[in-house]
N, C-alpha and C. Protein backbone atom coordinates (compact mmCIF):
# COMPACT_ATOMS: atom_id res chain seq x y z
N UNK A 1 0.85 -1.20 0.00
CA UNK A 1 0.00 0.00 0.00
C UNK A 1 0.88 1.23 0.00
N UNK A 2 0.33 2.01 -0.34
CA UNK A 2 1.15 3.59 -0.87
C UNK A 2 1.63 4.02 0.52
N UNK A 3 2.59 4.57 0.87
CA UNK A 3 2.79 5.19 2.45
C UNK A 3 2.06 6.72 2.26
N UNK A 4 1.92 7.34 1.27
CA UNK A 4 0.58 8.13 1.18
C UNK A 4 -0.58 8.40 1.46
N UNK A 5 -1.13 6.80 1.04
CA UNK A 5 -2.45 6.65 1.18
C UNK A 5 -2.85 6.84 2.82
N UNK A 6 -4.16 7.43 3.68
CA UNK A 6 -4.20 7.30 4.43
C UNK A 6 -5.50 6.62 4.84
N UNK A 7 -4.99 5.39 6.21
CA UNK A 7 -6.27 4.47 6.69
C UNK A 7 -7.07 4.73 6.64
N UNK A 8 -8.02 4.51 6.75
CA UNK A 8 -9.42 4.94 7.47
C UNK A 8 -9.04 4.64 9.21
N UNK A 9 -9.79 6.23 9.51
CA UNK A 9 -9.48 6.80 11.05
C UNK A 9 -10.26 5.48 11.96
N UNK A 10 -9.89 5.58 12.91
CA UNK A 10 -10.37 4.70 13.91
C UNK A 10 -10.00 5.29 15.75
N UNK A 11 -10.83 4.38 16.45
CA UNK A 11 -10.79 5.05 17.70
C UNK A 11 -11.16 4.30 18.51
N UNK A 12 -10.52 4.30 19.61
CA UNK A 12 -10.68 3.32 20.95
C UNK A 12 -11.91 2.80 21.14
N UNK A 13 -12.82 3.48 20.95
CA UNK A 13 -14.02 3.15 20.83
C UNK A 13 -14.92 1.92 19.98
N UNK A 14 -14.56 1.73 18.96
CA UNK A 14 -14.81 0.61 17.91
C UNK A 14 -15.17 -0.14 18.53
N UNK A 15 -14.60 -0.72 19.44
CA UNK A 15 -14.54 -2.36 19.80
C UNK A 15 -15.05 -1.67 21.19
N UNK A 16 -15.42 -0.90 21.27
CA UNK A 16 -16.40 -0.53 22.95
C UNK A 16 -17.45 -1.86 22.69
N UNK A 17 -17.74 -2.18 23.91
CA UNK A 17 -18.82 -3.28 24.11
C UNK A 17 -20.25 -2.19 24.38
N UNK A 18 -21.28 -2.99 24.20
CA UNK A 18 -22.67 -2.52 23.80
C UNK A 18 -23.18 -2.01 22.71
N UNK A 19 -23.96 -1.21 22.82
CA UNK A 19 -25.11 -0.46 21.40
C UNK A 19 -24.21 -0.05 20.49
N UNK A 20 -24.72 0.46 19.48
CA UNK A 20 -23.79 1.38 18.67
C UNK A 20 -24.17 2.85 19.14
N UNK A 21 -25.53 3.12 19.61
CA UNK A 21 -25.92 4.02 20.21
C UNK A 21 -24.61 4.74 21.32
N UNK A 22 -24.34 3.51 22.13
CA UNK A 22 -23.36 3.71 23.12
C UNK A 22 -21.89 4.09 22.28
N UNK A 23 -21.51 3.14 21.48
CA UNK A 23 -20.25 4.05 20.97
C UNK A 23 -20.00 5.29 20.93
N UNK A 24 -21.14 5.56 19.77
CA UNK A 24 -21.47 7.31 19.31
C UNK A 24 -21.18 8.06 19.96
N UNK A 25 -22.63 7.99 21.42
CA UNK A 25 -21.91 8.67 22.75
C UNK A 25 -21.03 8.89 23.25
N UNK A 26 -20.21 7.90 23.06
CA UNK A 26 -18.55 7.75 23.85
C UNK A 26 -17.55 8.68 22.72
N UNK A 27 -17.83 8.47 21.81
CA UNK A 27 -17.11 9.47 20.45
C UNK A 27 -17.32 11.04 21.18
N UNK A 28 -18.92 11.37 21.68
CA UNK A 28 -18.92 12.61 21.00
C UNK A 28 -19.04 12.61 22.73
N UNK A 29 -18.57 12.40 23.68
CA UNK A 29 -18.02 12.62 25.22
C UNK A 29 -16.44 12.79 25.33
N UNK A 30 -16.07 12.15 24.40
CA UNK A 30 -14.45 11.82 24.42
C UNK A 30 -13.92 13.63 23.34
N UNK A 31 -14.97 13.40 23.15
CA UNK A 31 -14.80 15.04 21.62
C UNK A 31 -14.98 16.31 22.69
N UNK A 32 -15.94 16.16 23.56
CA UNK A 32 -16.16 17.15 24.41
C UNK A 32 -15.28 16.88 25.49
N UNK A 33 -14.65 16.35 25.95
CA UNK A 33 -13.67 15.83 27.20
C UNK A 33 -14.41 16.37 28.27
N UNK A 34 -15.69 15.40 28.31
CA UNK A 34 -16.34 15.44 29.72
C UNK A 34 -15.76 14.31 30.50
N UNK A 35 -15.78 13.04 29.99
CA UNK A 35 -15.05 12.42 30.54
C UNK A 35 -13.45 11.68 30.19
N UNK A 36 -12.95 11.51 30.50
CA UNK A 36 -12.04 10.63 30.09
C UNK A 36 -11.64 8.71 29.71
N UNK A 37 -10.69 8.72 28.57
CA UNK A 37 -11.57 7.72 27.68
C UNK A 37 -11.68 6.54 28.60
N UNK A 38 -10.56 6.05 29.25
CA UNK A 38 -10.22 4.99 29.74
C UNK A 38 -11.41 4.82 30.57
N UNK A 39 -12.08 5.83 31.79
CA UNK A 39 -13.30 5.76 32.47
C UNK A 39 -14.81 5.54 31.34
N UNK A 40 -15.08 6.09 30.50
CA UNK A 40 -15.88 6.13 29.76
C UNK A 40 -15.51 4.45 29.04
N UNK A 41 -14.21 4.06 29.00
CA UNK A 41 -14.68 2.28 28.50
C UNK A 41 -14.92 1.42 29.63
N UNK A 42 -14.29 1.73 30.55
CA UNK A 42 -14.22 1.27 32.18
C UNK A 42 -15.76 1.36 32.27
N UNK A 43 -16.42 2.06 32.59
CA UNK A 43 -18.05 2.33 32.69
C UNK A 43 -18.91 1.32 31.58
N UNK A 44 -18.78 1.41 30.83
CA UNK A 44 -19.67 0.73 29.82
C UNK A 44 -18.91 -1.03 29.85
N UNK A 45 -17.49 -1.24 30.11
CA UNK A 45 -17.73 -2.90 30.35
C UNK A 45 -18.37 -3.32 31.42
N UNK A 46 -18.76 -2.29 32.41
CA UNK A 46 -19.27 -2.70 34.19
C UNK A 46 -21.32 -3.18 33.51
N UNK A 47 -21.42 -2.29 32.36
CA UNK A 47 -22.72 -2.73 32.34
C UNK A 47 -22.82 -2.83 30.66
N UNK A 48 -22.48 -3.63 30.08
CA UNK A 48 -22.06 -3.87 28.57
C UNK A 48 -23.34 -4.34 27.84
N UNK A 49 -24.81 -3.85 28.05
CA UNK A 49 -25.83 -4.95 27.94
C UNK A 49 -26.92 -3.47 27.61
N UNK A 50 -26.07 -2.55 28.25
CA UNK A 50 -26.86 -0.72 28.48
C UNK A 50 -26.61 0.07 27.67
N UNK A 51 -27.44 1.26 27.13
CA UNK A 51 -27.36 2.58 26.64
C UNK A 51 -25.75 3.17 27.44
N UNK A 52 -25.07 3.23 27.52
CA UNK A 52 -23.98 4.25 27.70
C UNK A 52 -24.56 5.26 28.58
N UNK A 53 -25.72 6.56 27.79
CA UNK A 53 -26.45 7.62 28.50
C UNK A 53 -27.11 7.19 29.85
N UNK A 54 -27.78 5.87 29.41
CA UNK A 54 -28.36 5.52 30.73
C UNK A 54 -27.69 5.04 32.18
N UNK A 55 -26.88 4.53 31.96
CA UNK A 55 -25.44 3.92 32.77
C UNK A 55 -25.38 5.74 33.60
N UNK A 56 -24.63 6.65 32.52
CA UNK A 56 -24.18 7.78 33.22
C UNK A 56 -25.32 8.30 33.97
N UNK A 57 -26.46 8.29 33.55
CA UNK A 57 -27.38 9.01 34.41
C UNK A 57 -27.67 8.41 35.86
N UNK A 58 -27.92 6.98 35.33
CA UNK A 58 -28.44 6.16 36.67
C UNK A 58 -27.48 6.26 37.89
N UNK A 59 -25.95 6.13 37.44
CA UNK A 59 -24.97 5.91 38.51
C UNK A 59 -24.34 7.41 39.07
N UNK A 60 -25.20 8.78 38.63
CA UNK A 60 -25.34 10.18 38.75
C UNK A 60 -23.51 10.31 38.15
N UNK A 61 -22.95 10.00 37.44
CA UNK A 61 -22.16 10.18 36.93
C UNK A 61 -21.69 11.80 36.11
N UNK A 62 -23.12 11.53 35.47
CA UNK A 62 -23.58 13.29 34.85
C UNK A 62 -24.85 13.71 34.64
N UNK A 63 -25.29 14.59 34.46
CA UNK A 63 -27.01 14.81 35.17
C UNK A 63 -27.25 14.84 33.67
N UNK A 64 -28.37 14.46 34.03
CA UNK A 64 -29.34 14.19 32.26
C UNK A 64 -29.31 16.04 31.95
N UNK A 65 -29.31 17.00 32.53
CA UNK A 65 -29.73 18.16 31.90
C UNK A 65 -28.16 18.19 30.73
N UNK A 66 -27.18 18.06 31.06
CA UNK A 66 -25.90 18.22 31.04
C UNK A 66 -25.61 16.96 29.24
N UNK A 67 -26.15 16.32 29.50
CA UNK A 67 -25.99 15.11 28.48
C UNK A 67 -26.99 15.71 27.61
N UNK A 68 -28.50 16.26 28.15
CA UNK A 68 -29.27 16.62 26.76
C UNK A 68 -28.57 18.02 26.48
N UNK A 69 -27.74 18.93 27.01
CA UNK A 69 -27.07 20.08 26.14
C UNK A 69 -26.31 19.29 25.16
N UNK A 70 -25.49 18.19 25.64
CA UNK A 70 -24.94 18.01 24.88
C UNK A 70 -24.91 17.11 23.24
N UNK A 71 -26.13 17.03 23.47
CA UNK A 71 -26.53 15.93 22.69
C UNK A 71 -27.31 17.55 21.18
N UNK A 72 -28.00 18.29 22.16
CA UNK A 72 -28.33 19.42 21.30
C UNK A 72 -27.35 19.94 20.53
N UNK A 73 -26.13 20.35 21.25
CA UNK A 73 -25.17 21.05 20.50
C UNK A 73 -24.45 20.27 19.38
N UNK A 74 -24.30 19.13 19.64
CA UNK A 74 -23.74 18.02 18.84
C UNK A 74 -24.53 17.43 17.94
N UNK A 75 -25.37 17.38 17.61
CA UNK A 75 -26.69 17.23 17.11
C UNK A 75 -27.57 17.94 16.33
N UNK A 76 -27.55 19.25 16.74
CA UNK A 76 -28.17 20.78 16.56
C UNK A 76 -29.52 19.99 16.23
N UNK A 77 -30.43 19.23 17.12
CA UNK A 77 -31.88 19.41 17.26
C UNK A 77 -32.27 20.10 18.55
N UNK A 78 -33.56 20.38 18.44
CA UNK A 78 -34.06 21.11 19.48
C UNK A 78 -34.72 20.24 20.62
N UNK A 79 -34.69 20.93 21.87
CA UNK A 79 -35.45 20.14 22.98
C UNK A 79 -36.97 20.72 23.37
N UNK A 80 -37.85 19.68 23.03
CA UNK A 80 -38.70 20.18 23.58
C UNK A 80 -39.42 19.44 24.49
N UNK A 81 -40.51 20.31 25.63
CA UNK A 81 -41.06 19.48 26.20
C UNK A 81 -42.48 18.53 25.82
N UNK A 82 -42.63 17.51 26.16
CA UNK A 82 -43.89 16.70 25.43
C UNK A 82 -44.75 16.50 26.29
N UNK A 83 -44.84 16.58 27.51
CA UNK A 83 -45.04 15.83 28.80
C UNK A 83 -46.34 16.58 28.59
N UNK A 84 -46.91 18.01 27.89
CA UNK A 84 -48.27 18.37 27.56
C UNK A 84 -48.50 18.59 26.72
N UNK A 85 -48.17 17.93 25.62
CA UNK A 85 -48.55 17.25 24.26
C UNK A 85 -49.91 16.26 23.74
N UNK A 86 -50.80 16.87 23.38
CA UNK A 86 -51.94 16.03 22.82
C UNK A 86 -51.67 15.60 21.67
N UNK A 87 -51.79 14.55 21.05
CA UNK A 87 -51.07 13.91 20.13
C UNK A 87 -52.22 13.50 19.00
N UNK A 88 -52.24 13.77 17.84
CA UNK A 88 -53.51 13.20 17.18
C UNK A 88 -53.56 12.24 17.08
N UNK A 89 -54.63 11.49 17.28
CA UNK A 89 -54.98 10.13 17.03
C UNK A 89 -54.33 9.10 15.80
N UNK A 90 -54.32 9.92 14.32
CA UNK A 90 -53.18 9.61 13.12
C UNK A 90 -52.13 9.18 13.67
N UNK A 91 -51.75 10.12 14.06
CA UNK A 91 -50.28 9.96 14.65
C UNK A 91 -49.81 8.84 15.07
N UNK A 92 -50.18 8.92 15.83
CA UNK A 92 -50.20 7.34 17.34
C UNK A 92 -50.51 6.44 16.43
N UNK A 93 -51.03 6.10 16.19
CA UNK A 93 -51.30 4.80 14.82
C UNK A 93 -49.81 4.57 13.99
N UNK A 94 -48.93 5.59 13.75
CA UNK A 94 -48.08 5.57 12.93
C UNK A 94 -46.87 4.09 13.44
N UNK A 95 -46.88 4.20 15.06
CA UNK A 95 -45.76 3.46 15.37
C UNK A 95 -46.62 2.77 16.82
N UNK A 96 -46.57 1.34 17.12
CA UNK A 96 -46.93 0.53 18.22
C UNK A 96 -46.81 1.03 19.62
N UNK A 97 -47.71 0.83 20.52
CA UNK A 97 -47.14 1.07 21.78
C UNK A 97 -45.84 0.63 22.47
N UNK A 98 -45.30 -0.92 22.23
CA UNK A 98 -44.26 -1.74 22.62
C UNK A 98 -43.21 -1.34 21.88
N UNK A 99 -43.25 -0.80 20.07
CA UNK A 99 -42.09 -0.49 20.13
C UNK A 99 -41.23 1.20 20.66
N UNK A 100 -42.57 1.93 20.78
CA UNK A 100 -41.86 3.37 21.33
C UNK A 100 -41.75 3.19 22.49
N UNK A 101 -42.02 2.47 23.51
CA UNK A 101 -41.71 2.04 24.97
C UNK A 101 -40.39 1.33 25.02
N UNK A 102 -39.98 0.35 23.81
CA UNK A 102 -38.61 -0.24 23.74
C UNK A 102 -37.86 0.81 23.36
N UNK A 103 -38.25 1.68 22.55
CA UNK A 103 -37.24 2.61 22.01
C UNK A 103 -36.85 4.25 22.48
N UNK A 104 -37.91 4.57 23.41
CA UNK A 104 -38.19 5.77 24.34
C UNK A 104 -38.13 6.69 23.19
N UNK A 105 -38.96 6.50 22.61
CA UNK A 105 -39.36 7.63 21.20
C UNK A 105 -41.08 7.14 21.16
N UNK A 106 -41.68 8.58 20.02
CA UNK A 106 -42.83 8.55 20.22
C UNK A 106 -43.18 9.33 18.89
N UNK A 107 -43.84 9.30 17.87
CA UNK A 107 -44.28 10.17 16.76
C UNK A 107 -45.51 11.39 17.85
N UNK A 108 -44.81 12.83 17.05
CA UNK A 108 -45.60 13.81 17.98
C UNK A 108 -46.55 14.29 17.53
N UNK A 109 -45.95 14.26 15.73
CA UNK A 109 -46.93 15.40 14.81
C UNK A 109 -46.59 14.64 13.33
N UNK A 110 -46.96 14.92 12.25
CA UNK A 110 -47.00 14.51 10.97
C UNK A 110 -47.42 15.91 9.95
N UNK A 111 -46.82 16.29 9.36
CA UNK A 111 -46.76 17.08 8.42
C UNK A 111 -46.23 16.88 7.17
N UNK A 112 -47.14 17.03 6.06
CA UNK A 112 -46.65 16.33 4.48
C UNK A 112 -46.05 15.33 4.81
N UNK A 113 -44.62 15.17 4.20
CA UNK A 113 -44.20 13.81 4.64
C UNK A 113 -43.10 13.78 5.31
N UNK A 114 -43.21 14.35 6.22
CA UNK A 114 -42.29 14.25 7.80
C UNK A 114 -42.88 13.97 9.32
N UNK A 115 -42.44 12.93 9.57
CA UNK A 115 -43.03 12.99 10.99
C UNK A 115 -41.94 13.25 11.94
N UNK A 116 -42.85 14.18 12.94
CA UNK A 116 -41.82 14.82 14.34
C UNK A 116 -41.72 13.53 14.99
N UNK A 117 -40.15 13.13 15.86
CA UNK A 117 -40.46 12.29 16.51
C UNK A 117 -39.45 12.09 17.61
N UNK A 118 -40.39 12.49 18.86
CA UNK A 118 -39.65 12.40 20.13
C UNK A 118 -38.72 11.75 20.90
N UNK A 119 -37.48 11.47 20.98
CA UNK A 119 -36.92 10.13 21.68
C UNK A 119 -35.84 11.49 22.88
N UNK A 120 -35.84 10.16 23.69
CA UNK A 120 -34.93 10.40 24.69
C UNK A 120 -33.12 9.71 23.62
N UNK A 121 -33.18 8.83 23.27
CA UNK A 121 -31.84 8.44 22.70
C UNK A 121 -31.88 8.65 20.97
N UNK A 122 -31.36 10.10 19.85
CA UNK A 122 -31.61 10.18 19.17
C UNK A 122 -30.29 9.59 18.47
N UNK A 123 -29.07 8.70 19.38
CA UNK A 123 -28.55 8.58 18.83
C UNK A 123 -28.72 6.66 18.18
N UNK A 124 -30.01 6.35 18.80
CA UNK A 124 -30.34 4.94 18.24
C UNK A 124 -30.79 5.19 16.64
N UNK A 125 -29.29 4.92 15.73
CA UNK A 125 -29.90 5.10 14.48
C UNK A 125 -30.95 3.78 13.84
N UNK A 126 -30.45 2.73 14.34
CA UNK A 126 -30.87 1.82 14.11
C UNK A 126 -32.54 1.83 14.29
N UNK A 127 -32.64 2.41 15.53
CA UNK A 127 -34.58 2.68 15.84
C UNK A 127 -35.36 3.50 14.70
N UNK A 128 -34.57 4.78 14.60
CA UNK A 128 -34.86 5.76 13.44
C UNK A 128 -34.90 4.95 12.34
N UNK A 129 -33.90 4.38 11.76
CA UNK A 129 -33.92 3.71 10.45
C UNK A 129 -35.20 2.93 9.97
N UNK A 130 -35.81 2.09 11.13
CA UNK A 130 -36.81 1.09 11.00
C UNK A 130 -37.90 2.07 11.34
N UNK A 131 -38.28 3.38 11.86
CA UNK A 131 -39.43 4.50 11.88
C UNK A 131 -39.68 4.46 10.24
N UNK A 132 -38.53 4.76 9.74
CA UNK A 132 -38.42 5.68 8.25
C UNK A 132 -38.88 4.34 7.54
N UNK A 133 -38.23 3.37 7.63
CA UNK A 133 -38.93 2.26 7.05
C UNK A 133 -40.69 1.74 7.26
N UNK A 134 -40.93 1.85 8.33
CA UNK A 134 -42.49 1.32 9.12
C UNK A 134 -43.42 2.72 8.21
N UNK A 135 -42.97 3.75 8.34
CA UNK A 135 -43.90 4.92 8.07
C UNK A 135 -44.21 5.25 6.94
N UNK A 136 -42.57 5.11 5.88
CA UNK A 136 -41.99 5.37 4.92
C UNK A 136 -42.35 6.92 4.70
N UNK A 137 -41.95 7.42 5.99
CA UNK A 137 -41.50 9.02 6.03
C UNK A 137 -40.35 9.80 6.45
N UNK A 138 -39.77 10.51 5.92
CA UNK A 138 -38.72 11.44 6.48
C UNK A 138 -39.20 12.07 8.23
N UNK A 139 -37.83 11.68 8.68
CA UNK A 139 -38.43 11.85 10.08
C UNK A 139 -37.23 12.92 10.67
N UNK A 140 -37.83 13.77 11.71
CA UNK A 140 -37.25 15.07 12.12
C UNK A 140 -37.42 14.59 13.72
N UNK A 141 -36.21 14.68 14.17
CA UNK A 141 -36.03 14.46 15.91
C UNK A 141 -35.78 15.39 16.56
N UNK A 142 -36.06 15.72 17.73
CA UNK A 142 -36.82 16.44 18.67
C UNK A 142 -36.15 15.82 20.03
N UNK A 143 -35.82 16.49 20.91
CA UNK A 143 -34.54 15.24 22.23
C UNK A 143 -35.81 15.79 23.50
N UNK A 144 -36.12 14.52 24.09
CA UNK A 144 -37.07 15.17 25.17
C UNK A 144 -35.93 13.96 26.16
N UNK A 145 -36.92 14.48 27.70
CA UNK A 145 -36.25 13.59 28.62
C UNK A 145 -37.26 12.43 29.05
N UNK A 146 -36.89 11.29 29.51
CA UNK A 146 -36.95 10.47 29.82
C UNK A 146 -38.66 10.30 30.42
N UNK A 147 -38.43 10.79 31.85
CA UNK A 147 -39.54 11.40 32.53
C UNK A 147 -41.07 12.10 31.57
N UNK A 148 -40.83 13.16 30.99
CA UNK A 148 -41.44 13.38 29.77
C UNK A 148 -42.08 12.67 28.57
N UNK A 149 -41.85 11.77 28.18
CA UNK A 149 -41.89 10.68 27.25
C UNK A 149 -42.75 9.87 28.42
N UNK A 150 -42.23 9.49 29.35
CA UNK A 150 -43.09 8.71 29.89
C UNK A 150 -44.32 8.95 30.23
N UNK A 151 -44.70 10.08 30.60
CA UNK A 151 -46.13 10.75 30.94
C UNK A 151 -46.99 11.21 30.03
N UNK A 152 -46.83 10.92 28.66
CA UNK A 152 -46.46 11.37 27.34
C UNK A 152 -47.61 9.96 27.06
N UNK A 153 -46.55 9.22 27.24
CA UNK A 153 -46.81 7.71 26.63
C UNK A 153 -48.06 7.17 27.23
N UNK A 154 -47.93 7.23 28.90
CA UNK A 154 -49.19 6.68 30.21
C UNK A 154 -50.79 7.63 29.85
N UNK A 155 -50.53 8.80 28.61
CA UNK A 155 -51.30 9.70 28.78
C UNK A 155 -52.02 9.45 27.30
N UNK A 156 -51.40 8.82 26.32
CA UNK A 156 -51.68 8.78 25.35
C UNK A 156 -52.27 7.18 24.92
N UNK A 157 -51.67 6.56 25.14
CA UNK A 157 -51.76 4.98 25.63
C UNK A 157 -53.04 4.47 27.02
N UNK A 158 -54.06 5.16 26.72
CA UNK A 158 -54.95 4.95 28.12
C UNK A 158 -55.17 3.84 27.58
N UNK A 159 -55.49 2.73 28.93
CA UNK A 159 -56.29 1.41 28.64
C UNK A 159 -58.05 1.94 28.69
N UNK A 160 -58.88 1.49 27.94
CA UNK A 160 -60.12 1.80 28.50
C UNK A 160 -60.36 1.11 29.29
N UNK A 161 -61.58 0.91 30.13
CA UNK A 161 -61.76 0.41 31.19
C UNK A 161 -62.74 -0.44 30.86
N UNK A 162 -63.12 -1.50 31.81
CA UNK A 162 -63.43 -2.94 31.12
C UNK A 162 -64.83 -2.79 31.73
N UNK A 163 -66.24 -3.35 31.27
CA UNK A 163 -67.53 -3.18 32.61
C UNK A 163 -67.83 -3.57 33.58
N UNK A 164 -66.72 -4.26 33.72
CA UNK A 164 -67.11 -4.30 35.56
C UNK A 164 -66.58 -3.34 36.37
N UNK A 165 -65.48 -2.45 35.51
CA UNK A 165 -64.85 -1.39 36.26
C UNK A 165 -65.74 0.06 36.16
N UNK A 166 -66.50 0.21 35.03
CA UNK A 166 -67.50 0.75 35.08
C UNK A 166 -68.85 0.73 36.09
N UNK A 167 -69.17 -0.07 36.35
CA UNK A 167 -69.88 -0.45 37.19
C UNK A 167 -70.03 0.12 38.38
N UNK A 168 -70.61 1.10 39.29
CA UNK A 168 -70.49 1.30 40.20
C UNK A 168 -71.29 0.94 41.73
N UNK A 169 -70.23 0.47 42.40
CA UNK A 169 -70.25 -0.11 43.23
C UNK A 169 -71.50 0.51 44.41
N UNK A 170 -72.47 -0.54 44.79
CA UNK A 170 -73.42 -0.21 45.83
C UNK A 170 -73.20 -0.39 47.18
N UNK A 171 -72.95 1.14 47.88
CA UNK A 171 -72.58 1.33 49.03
C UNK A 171 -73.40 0.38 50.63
N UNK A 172 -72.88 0.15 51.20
CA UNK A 172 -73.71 -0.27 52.39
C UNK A 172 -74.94 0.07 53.08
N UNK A 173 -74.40 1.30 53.05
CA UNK A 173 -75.10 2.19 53.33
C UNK A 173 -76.75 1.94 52.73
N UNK A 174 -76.68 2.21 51.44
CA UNK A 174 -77.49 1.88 50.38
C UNK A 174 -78.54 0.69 50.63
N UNK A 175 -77.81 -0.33 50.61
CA UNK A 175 -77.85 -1.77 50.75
C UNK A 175 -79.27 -2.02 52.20
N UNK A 176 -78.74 -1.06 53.08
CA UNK A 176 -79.20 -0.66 54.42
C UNK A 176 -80.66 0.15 54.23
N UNK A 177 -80.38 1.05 53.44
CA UNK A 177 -81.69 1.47 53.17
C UNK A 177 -82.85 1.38 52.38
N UNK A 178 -82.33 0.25 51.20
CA UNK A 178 -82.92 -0.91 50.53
C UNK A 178 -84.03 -2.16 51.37
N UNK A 179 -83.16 -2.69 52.21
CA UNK A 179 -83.98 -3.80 53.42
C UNK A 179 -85.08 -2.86 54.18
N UNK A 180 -84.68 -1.62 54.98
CA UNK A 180 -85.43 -1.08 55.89
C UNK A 180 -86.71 -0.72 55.06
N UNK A 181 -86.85 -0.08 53.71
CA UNK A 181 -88.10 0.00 52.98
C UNK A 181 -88.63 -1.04 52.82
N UNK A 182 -87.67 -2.63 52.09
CA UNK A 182 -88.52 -3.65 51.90
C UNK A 182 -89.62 -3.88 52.96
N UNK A 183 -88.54 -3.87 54.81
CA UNK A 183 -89.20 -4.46 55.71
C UNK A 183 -90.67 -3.93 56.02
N UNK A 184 -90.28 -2.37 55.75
CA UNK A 184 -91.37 -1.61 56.21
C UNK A 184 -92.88 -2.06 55.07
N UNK A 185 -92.83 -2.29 53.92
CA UNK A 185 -93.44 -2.60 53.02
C UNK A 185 -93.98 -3.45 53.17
N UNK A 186 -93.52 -4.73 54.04
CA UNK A 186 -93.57 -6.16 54.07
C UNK A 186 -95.14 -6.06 55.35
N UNK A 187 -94.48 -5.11 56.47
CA UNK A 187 -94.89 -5.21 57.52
C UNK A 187 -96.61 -3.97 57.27
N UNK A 188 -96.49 -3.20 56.26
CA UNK A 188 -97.71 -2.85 55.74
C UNK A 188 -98.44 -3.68 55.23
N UNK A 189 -98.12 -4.51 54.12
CA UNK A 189 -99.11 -5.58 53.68
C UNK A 189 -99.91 -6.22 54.65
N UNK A 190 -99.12 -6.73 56.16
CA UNK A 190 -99.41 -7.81 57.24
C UNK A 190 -100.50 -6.82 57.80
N UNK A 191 -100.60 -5.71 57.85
CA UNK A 191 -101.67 -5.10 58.85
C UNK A 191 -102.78 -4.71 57.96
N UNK A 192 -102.77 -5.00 56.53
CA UNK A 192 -103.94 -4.20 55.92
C UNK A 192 -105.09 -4.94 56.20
N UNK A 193 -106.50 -4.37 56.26
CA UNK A 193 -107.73 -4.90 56.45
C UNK A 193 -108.38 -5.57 55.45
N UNK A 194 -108.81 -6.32 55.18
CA UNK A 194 -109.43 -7.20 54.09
C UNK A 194 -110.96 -6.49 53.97
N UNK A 195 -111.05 -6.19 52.83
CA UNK A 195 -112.23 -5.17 52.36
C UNK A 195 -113.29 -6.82 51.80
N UNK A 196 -114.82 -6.51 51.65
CA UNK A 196 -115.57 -6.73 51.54
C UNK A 196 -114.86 -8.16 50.34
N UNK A 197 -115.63 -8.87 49.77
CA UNK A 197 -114.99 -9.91 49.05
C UNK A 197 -115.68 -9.91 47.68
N UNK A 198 -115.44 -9.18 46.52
CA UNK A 198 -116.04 -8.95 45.82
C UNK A 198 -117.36 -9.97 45.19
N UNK A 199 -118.26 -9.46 44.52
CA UNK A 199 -119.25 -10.70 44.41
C UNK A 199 -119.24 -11.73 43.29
N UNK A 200 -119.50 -12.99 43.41
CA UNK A 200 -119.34 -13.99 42.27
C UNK A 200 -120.10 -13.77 41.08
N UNK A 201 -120.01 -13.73 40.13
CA UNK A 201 -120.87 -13.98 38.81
C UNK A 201 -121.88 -14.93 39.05
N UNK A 202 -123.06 -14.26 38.78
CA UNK A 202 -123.80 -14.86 39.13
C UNK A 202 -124.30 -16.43 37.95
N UNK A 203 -124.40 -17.79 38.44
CA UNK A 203 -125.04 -18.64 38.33
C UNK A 203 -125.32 -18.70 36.56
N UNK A 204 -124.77 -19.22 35.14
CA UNK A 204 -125.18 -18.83 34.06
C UNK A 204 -126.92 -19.97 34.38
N UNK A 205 -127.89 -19.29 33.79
CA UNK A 205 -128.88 -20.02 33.72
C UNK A 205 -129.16 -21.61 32.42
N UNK A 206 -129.79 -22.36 33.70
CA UNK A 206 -129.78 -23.19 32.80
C UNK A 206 -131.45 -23.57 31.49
N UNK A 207 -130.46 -24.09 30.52
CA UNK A 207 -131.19 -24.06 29.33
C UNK A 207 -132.78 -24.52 29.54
């Protein structure tokens, strides 16, 4: 090979264990020198099975406000909040409940042929890829948090309620003042006076 020619770049990271999601992260943490690399691979073999983001948040490593700047600036999408978001009914149809709960993304809005679409991890290209495929729309991401999405999801996703839960329940109370009328009712019949006995038809005559 030419001593000219130059490799293709590479980085400690490659062979990081987990997501590819998680690599990315580790690229563009290692770019910002929030953390340092050796800790940032150290961290992700302790839980090699995890989001990277999620690892740092859970073990307060770095505060989610701090990771979604950085994910904005690196990224240049916008954050918004969803958590009071009414969502059209279209919409929600676009993508399953189970898979935006696996994927902590959510379609918000649909316009011509782009759909807005909320995730906490915008760096799961792999999730995005199979949106654009399922929808077969150009899709525009939007970085919400975690928390948000979830209240989002519990709010949009109602179970209806089944009829026996409809049903409302007859108080004791109730129940109590149900018997005391019967009794009283019961105990009127027993005292009424027997009126005169009306009279028989009289006798048809015979032929």
């Amino acid at each position: 090979m030419d001593e000219n020619t130059a490799e293709p770049a590479t980085t400690k990271f490659d062979a990081l264990q987990g997501t590819a999601a998680s690599r990315r992260l580790a690229r563009i943490l290692a770019d910002a020198r929030a953390l340092p690399d050796d800790e940032i691979i150290s961290i992700q073999k302790r839980f090699p099975n995890e989001y990277l983001g999620d690892i740092l948040v859970r073990e307060r490593i770095l505060l989610p406000s701090y990771l979604q700047s950085l994910l904005i600036r690196t990224l240049c999408i916008p954050f918004v909040a969803v958590d009071g978001c009414t969502v059209n009914p279209l919409v929600v149809e676009l993508l399953p409940e189970a898979f935006c709960r696996q994927h902590h993304m959510m379609p918000v809005s649909w316009a011509m042929q782009t759909v807005t679409l909320a995730c906490v991890n915008p760096l799961d290209e792999e999730a995005i890829a199979e949106v654009r495929y399922v929808t077969g729309l150009n899709v525009r991401l939007v970085l919400c948090s975690q928390e948000q999405l979830d209240t989002l999801l519990n709010n949009t996703f109602v179970k209806p309620e089944t009829d026996e839960e409809q049903q409302p329940e007859v108080s004791e109370e109730k129940d109590a003042t149900d018997t005391d009328q019967k009794g009283r009712a019961g105990s009127d019949k027993k005292g009424e006076v027997a009126g005169p006995a009306a009279p028989s038809a009289p006798n048809a005559p015979k032929p």
